[in-house]
Protein backbone atom coordinates (compact mmCIF):
# COMPACT_ATOMS: atom_id res chain seq x y z
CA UNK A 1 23.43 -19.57 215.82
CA UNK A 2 20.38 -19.01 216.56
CA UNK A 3 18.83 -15.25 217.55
CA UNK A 4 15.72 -13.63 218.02
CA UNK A 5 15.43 -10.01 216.25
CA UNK A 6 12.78 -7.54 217.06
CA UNK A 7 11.84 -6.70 213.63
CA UNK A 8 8.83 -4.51 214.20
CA UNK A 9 6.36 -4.24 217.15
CA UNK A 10 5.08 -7.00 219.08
CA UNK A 11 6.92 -9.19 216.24
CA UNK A 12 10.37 -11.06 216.70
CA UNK A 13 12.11 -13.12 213.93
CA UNK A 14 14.51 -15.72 215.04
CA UNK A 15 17.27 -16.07 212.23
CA UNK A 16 20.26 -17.78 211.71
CA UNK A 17 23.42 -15.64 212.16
CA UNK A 18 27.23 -16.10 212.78
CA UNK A 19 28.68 -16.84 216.17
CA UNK A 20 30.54 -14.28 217.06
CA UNK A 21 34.32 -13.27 217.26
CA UNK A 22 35.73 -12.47 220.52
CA UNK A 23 39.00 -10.22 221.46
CA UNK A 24 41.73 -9.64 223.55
CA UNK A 25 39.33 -9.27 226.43
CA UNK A 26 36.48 -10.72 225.66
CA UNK A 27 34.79 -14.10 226.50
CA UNK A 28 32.76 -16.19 224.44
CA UNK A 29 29.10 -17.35 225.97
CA UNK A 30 26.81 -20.12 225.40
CA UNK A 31 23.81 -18.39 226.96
CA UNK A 32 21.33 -20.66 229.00
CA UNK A 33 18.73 -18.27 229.83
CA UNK A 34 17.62 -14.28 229.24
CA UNK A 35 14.83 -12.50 231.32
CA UNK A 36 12.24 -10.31 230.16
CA UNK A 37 13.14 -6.87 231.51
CA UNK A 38 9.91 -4.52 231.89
CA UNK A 39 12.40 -1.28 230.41
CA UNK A 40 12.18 -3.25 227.20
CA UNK A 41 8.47 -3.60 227.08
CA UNK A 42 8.38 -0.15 225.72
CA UNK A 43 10.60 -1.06 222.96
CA UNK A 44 9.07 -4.72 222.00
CA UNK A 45 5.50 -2.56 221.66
CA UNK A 46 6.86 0.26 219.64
CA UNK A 47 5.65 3.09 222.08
CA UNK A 48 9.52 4.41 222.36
CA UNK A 49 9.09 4.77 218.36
CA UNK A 50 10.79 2.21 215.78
CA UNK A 51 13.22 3.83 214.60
CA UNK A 52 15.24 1.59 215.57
CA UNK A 53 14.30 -1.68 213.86
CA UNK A 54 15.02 -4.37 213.69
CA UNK A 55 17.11 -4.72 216.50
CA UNK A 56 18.20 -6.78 219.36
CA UNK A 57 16.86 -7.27 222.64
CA UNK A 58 18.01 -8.89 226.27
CA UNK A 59 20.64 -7.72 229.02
CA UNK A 60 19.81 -10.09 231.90
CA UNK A 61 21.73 -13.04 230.44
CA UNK A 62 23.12 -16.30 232.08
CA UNK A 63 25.35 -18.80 230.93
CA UNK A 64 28.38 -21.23 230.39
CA UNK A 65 31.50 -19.19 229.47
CA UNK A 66 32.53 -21.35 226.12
CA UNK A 67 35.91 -20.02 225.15
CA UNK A 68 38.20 -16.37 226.18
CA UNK A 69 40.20 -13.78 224.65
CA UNK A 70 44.04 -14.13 225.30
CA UNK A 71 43.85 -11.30 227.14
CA UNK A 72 41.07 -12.98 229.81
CA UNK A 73 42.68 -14.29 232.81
CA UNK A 74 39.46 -14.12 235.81
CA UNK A 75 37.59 -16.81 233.69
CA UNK A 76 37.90 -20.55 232.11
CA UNK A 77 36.22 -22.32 230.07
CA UNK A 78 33.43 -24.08 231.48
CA UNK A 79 32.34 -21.11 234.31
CA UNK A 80 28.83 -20.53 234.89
CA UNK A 81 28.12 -17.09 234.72
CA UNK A 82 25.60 -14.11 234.97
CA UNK A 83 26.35 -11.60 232.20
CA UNK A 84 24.81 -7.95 231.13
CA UNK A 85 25.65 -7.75 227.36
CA UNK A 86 22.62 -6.28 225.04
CA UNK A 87 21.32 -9.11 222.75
CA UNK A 88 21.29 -11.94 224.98
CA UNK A 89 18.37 -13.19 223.07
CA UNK A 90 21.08 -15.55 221.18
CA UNK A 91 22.59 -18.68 221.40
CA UNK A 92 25.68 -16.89 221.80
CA UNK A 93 27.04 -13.59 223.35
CA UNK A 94 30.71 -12.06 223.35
CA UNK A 95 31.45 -9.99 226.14
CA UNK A 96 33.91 -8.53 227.99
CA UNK A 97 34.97 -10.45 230.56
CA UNK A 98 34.82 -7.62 233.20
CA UNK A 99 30.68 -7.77 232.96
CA UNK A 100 31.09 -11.61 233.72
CA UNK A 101 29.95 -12.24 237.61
CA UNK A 102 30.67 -16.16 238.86
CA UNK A 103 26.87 -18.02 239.20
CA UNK A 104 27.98 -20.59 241.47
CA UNK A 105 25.38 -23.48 241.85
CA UNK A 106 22.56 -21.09 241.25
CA UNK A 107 20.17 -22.82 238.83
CA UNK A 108 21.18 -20.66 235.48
CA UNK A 109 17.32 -19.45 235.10
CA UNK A 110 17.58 -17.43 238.49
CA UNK A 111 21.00 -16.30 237.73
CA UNK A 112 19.58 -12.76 236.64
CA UNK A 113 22.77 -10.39 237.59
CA UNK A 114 21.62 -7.37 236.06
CA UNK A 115 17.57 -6.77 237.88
CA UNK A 116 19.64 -7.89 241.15
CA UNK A 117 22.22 -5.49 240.65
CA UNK A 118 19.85 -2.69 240.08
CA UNK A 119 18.12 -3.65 243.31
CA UNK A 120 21.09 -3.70 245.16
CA UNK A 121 22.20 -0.14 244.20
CA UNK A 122 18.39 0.83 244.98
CA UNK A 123 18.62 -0.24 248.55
CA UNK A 124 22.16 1.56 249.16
CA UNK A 125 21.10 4.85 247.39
CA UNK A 126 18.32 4.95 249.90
CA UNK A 127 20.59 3.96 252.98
CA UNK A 128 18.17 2.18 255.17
CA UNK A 129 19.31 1.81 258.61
CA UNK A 130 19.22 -0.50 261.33
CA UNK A 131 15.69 -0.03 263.06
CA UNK A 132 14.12 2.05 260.04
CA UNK A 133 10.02 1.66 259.43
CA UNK A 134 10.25 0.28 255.31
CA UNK A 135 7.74 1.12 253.03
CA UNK A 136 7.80 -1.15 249.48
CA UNK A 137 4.73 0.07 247.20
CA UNK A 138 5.00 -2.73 244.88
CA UNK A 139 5.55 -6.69 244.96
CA UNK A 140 6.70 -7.98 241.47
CA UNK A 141 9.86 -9.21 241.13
CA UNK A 142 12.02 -5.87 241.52
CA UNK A 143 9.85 -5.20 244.93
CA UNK A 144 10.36 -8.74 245.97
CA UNK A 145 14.38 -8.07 245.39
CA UNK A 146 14.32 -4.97 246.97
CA UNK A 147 12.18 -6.48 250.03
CA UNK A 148 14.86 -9.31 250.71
CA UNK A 149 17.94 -6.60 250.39
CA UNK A 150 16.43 -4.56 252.67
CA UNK A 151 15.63 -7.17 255.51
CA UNK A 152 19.35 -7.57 255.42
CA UNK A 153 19.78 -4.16 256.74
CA UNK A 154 18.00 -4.83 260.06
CA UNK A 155 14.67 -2.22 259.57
CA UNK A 156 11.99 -2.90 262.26
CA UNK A 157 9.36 -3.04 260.16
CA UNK A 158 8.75 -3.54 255.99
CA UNK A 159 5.20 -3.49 255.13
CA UNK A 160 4.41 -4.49 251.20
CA UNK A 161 1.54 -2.84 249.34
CA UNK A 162 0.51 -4.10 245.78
CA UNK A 163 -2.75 -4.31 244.09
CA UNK A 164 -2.81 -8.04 242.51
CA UNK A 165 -3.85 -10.67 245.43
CA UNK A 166 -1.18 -13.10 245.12
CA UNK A 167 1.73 -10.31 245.23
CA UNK A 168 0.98 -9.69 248.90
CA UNK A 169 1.51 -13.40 249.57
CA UNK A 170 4.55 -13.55 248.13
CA UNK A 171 5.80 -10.91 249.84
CA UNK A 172 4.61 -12.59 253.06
CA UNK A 173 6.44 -15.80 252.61
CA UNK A 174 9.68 -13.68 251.70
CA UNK A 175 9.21 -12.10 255.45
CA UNK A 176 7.19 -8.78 255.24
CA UNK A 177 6.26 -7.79 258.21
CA UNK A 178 2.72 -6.54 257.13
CA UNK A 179 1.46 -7.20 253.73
CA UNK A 180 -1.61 -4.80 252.02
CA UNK A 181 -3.72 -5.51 249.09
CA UNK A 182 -4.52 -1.55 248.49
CA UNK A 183 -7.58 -2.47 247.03
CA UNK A 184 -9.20 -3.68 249.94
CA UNK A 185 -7.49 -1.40 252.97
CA UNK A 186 -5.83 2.07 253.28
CA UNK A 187 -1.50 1.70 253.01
CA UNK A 188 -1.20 5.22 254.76
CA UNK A 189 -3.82 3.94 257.85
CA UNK A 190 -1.65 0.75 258.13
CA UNK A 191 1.46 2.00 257.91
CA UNK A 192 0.40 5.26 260.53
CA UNK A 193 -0.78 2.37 262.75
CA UNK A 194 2.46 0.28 263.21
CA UNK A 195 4.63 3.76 262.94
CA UNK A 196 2.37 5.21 266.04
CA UNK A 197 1.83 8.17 263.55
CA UNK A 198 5.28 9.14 262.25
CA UNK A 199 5.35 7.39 259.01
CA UNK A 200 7.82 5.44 257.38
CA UNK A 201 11.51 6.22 257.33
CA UNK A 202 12.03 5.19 253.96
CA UNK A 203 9.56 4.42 251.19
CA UNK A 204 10.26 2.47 247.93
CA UNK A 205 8.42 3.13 245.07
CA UNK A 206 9.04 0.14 242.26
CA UNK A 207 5.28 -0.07 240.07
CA UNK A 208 6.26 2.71 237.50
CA UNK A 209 2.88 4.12 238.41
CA UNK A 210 1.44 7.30 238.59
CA UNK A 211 -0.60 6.38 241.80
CA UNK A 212 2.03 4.72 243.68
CA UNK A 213 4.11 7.84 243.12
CA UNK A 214 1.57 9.92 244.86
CA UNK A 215 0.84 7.42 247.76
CA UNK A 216 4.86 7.60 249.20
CA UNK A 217 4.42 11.01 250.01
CA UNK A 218 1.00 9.68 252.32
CA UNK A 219 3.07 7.09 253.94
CA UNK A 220 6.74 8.68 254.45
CA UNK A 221 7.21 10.95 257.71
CA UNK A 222 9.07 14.44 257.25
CA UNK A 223 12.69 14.35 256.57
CA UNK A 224 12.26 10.57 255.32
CA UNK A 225 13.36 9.05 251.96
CA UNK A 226 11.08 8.68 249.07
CA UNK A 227 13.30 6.16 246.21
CA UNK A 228 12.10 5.82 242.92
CA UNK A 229 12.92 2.55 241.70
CA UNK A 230 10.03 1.88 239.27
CA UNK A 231 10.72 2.66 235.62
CA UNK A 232 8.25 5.12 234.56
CA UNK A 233 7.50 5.66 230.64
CA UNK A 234 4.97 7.04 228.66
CA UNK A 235 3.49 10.87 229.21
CA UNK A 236 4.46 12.97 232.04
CA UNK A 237 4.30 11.73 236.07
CA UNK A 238 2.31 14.45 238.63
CA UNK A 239 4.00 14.96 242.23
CA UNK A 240 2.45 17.22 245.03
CA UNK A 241 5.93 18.76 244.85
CA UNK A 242 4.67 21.61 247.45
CA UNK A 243 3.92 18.54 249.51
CA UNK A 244 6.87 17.21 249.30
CA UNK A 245 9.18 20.05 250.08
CA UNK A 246 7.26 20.96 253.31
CA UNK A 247 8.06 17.58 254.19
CA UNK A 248 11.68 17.76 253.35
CA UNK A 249 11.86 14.50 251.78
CA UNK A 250 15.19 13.27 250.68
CA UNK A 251 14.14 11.94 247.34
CA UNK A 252 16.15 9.06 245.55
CA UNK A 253 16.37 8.57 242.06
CA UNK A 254 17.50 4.90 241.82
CA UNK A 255 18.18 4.24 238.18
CA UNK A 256 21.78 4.61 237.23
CA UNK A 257 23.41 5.04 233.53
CA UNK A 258 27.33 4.82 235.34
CA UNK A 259 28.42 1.67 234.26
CA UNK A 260 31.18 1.61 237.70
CA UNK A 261 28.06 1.17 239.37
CA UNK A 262 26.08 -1.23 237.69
CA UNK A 263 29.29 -3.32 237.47
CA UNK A 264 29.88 -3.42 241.16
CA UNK A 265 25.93 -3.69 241.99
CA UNK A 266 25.90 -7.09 240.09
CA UNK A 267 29.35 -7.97 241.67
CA UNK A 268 27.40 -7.71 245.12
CA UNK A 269 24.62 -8.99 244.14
CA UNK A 270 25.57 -12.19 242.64
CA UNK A 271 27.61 -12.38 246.23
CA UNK A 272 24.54 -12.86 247.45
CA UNK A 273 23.05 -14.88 245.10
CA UNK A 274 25.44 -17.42 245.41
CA UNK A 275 25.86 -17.32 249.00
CA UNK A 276 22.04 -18.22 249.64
CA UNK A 277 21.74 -14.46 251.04
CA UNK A 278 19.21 -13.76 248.94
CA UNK A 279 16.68 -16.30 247.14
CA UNK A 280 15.11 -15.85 243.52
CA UNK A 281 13.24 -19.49 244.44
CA UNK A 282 9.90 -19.59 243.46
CA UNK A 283 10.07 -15.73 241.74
CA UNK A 284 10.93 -16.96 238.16
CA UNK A 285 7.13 -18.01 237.62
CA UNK A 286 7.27 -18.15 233.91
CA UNK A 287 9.56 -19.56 230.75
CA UNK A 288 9.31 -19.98 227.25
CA UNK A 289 11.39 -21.04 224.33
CA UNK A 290 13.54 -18.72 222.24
CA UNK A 291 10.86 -19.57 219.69
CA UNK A 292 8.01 -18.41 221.70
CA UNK A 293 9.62 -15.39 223.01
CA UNK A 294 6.63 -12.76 221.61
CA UNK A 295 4.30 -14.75 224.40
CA UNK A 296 7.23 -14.21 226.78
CA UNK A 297 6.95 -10.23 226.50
CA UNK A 298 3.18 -10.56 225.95
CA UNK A 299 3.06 -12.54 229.19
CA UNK A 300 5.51 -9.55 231.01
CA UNK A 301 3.25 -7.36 229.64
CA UNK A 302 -0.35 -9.02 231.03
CA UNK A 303 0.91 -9.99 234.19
CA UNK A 304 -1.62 -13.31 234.42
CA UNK A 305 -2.09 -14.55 237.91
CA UNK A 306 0.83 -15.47 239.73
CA UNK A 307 3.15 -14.25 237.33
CA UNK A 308 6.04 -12.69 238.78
CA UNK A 309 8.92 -12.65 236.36
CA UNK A 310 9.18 -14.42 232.81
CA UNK A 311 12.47 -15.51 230.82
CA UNK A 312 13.54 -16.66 227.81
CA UNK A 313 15.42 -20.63 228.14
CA UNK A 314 18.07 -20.95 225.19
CA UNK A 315 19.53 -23.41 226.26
CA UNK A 316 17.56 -26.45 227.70
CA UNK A 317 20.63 -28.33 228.81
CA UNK A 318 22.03 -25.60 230.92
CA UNK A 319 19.31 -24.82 232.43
């Protein structure tokens, strides 16, 4: 089979390796599609070091389940699935069954269980309630997941703030009730306007940016939640932590290592997925071949006009 190996930075080599054995619990998968996921764009560019090559890339597989383990009885042979197994830049992944979530009729290129499931455990760390004021600083394709998962928590309000001019519109079509382009008008002057002064009752945080960290703090009233969904890399982050604890803010670290919770975050999210709850139509804005999967990162990495979220087709026919 066919797999792409990240043999030094910016530089994948596709080469020719076994398909592999499964076990008692595992499940064999012909994968269909793998998305880009920003956390790895620190590894394709060798700023997390490369010690580590050449190695494998890709957790947000999809795919058709192609043979199981003996031991496998929540799957057959033929089920379309969303999978998170590393190294789903392949033709082929084995994986335990357990971290295989049903894809319905989703089109296999939007069936991205992983990036959902992390959104989904975003929004219930941060409890938003019925009636809450939402702040989302940030409008790629996590923010745009977050932003539909949190409209199905009733808030009053959810006003979206990016920088790039076509993020704001996308976030409008999804159903934000206010949109800003921070480049052109003040988030904390909008979002004091609609909140008669209070400030928001939660704020997400999902650029990975130092300024967007500092602006929640600007746009969050006291005793509200500031969550920390972007993925933040590089040098050290600043936080007006004096701020911050005048205001008792509840702060919410939303990554999560505990695989108990990733597993049931995809479980719920793919629930949605396939029930037409939530809608990845229109948010996949870019795909490449296995073959041209350096352009894919480089793309992730440039974020060109319109882009929104990139991934890697395997497997035309699946797709």
């Amino acid at each position: 089979m066919r797999t792409a190996i990240l043999e030094g930075p910016r530089r994948f080599a596709l080469r020719d390796q076994p398909v592999p054995e499964i076990s008692l619990t595992q499940v064999l998968v012909r994968v269909a599609a793998c998305g880009v996921c920003t956390s790895e764009l620190h590894v394709w560019d060798g700023t997390t070091g490369t010690a580590g090559f050449p190695r494998a890339l890709g957790h947000e597989v999809s795919g058709l389940v192609e043979r199981v383990g003996p031991g496998v009885t929540t799957l057959l042979s033929g089920d379309r699935v969303a999978v998170w197994e590393r190294g789903g830049f392949a033709e082929y992944v084995a994986v335990d069954a357990s971290w295989c979530f049903p894809a319905g009729d989703v089109p296999l290129d939007q069936a991205l269980g992983e990036p959902i499931a992390c959104a989904v455990n975003a929004v219930e760390l941060a409890e938003v309630r019925l009636g809450d004021d939402v702040v989302i600083i940030g409008a790629g394709f996590m923010g745009n997941l977050v932003q539909q998962l949190v409209a199905l928590r009733g808030p009053r309000h959810i006003v979206v703030a990016d920088s790039r001019p076509d993020a704001p519109e996308r976030a409008a079509k999804l159903g934000a009730t206010r949109t800003v382009d921070v480049t052109s008008e003040s988030l904390p002057d909008v979002v004091g306007d609609i909140t008669n002064g209070q400030g928001a009752d939660v704020s997400f945080e999902v650029t990975g940016t130092q300024a967007a960290l500092m602006m929640l703090g600007d746009v969050t009233r006291m005793s509200g939640t500031l969550a920390i969904v972007g993925y933040h890399q590089g040098g050290c982050r600043e936080i007006p932590l004096a701020h911050w604890n005048w205001m008792a803010y509840r702060i919410a670290n939303a990554h999560f290592r505990d695989e108990a919770t990733i597993r049931r975050g995809m479980e719920t999210g793919m629930r949605l997925l396939t029930s037409g709850r939530l809608n990845l139509d229109g948010l996949v804005t870019h795909r490449f071949g296995l073959d041209d999967i350096d352009h894919a990162f480089q793309t992730a990495e440039d974020k060109p006009p319109g882009f929104c979220k990139a991934t890697v087709i395997v497997d035309d026919a699946l797709v």
